[in-house]
C-alpha atoms as a PDB file:
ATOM      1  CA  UNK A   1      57.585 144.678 -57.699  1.00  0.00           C
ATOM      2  CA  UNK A   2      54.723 146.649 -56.494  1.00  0.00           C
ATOM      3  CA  UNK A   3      54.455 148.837 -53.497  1.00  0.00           C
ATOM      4  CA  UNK A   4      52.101 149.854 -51.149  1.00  0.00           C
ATOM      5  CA  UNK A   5      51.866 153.151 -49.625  1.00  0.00           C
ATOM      6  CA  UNK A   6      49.710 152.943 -46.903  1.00  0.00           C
ATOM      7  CA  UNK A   7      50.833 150.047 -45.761  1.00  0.00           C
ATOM      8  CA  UNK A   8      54.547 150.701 -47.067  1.00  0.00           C
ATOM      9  CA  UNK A   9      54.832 146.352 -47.865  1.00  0.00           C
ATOM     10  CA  UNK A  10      56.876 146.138 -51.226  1.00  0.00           C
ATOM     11  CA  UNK A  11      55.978 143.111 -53.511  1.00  0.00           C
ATOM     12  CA  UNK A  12      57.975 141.581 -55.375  1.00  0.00           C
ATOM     13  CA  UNK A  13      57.398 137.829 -57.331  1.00  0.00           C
ATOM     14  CA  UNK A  14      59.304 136.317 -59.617  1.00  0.00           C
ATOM     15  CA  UNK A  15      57.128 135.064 -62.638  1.00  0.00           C
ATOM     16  CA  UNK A  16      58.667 132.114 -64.540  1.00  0.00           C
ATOM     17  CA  UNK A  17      62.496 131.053 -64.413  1.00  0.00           C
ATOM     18  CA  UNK A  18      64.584 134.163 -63.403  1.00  0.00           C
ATOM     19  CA  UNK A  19      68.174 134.947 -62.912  1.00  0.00           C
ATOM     20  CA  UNK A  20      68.355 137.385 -61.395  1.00  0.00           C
ATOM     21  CA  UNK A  21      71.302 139.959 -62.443  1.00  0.00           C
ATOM     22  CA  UNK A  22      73.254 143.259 -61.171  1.00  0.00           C
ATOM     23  CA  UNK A  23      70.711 144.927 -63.633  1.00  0.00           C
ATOM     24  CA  UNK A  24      67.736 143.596 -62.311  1.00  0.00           C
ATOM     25  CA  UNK A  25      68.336 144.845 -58.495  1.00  0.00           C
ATOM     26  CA  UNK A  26      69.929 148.144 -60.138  1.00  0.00           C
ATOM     27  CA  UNK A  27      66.115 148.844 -61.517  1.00  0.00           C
ATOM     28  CA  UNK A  28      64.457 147.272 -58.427  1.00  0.00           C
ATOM     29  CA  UNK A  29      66.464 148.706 -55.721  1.00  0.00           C
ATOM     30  CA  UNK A  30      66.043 152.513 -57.406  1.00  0.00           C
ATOM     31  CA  UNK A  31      62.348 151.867 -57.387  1.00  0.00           C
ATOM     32  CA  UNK A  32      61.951 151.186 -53.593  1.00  0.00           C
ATOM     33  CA  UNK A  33      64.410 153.633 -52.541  1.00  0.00           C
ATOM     34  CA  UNK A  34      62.312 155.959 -53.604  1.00  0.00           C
ATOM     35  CA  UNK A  35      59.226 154.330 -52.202  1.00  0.00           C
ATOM     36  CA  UNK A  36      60.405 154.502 -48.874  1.00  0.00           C
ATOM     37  CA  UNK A  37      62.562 157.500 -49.341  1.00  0.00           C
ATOM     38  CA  UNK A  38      63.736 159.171 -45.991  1.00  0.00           C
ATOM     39  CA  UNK A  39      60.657 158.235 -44.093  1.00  0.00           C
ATOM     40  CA  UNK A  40      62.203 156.708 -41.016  1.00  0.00           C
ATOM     41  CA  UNK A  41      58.994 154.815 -40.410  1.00  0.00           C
ATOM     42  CA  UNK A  42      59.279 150.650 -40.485  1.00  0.00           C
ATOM     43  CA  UNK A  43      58.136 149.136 -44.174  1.00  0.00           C
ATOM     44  CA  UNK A  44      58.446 145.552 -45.348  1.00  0.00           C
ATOM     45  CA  UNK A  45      59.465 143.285 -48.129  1.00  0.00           C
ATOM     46  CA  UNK A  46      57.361 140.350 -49.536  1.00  0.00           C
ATOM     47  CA  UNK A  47      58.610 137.847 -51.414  1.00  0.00           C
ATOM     48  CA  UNK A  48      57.509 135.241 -53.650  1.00  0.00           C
ATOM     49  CA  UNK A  49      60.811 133.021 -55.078  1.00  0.00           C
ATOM     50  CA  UNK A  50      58.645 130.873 -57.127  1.00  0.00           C
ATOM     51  CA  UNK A  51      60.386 131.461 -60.411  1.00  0.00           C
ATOM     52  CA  UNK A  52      63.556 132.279 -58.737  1.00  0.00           C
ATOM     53  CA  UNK A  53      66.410 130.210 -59.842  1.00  0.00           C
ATOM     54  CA  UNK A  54      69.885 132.033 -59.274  1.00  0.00           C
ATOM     55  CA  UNK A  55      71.100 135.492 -57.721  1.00  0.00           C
ATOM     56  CA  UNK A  56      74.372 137.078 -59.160  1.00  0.00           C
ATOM     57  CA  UNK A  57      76.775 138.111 -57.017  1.00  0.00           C
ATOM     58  CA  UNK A  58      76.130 141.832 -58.117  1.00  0.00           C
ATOM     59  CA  UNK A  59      72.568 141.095 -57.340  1.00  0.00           C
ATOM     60  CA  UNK A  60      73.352 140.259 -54.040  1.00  0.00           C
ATOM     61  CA  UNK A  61      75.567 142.815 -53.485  1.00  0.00           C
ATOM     62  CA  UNK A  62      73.147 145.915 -54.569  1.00  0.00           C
ATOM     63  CA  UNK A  63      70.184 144.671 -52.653  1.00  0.00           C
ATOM     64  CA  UNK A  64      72.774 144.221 -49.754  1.00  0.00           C
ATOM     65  CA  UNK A  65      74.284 147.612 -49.709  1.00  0.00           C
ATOM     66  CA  UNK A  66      70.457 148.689 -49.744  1.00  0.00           C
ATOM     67  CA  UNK A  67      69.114 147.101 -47.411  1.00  0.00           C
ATOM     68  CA  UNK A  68      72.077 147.431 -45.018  1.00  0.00           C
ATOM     69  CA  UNK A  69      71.237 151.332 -44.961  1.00  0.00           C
ATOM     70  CA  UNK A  70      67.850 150.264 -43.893  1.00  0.00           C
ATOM     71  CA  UNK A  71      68.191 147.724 -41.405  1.00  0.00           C
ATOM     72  CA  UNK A  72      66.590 149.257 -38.329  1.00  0.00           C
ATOM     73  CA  UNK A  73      63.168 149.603 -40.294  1.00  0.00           C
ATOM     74  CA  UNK A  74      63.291 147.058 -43.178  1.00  0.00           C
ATOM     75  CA  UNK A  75      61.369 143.571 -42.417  1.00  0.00           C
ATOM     76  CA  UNK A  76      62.269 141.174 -45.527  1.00  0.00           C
ATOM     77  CA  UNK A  77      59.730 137.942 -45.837  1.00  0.00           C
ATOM     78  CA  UNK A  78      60.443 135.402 -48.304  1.00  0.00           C
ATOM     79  CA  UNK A  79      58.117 132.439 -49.428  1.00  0.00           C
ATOM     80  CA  UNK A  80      58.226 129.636 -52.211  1.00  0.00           C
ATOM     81  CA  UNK A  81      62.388 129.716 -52.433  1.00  0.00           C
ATOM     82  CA  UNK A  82      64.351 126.720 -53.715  1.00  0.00           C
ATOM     83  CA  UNK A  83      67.038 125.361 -52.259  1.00  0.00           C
ATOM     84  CA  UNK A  84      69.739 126.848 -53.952  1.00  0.00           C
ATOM     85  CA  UNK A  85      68.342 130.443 -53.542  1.00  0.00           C
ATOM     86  CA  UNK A  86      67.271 129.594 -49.913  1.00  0.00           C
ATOM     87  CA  UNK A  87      70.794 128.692 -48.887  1.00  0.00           C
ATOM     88  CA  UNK A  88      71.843 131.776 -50.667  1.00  0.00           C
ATOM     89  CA  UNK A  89      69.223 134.220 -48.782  1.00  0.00           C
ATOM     90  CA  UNK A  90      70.164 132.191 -45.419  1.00  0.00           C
ATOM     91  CA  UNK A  91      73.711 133.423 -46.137  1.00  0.00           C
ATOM     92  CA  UNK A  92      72.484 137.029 -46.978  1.00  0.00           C
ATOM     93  CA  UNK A  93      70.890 137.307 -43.846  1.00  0.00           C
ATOM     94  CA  UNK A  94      73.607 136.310 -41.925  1.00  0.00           C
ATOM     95  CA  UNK A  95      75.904 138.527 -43.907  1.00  0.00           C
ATOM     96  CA  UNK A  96      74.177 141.419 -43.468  1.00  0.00           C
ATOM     97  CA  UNK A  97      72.313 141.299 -40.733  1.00  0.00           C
ATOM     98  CA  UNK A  98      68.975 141.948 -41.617  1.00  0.00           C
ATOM     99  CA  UNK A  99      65.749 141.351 -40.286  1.00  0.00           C
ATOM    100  CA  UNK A 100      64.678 138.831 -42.579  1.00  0.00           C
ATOM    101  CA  UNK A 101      62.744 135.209 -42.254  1.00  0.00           C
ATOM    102  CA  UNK A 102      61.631 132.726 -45.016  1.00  0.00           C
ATOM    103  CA  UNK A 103      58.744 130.514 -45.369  1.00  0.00           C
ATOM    104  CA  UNK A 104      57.232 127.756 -47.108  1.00  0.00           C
ATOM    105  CA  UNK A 105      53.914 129.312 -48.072  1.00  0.00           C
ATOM    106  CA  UNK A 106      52.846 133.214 -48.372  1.00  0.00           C
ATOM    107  CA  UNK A 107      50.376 133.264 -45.343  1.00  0.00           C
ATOM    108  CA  UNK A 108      53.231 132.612 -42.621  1.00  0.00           C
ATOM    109  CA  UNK A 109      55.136 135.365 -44.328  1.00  0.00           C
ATOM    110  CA  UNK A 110      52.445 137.923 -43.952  1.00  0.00           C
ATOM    111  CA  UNK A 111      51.761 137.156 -40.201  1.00  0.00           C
ATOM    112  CA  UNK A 112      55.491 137.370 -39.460  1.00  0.00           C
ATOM    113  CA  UNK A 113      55.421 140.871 -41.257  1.00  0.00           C
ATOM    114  CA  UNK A 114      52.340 141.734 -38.943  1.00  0.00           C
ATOM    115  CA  UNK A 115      54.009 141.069 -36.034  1.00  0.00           C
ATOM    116  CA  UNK A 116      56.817 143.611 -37.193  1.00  0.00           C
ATOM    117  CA  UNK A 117      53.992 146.150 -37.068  1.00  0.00           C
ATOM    118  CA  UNK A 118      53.731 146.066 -40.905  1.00  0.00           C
ATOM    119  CA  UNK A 119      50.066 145.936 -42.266  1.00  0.00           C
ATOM    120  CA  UNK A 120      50.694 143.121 -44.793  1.00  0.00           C
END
């Protein structure tokens, strides 16, 4: 995952076959937190499922409580997910709420994160 500060757009791609783990969002979720820190302003989330295979339910849960806190200025785009992880994010979203979309290909997923204001 990288992150941007001007722009304040976290990447975050999945290189070869992951399963993804409580351990894995534990490291992830520590590193944007402080990216975006107490800023109130609006940042995004870009993401590439490519290699993404499974989430754990502690996965799911960590990025969850996380991104609950930050749902009146967190935009989350997802591109390239599989169907098992797709029906899985489609039931995150719903779950918690968030402002999130996904799309087949990367370019759609920037747009809709420009037209949340974020410079992606």
């Amino acid at each position: 995952m990288t992150w941007d500060p001007d722009t304040r757009l976290a990447c975050i791609r999945f290189e070869g076959e992951t399963h993804a783990t409580g351990a894995d969002a534990r490291a992830l979720v520590s590193a944007l937190g402080s990216w975006v820190g107490a800023d109130p302003a609006p940042f995004g989330l870009l993401g590439d499922g490519h290699g993404l295979r499974s989430l754990d339910a502690e996965y799911r849960s960590l990025w969850g409580r996380f991104l609950r806190r930050q749902s009146e200025r967190c935009f989350v785009a997802f591109f390239h997910m599989g169907p098992v992880v797709r029906i899985a994010a489609d039931m995150f979203r719903i779950g918690t709420g968030l402002q999130m979309k996904a799309f087949a290909d990367e370019e759609p997923a920037r747009a809709w994160l420009r037209e949340k204001g974020i410079d992606a």
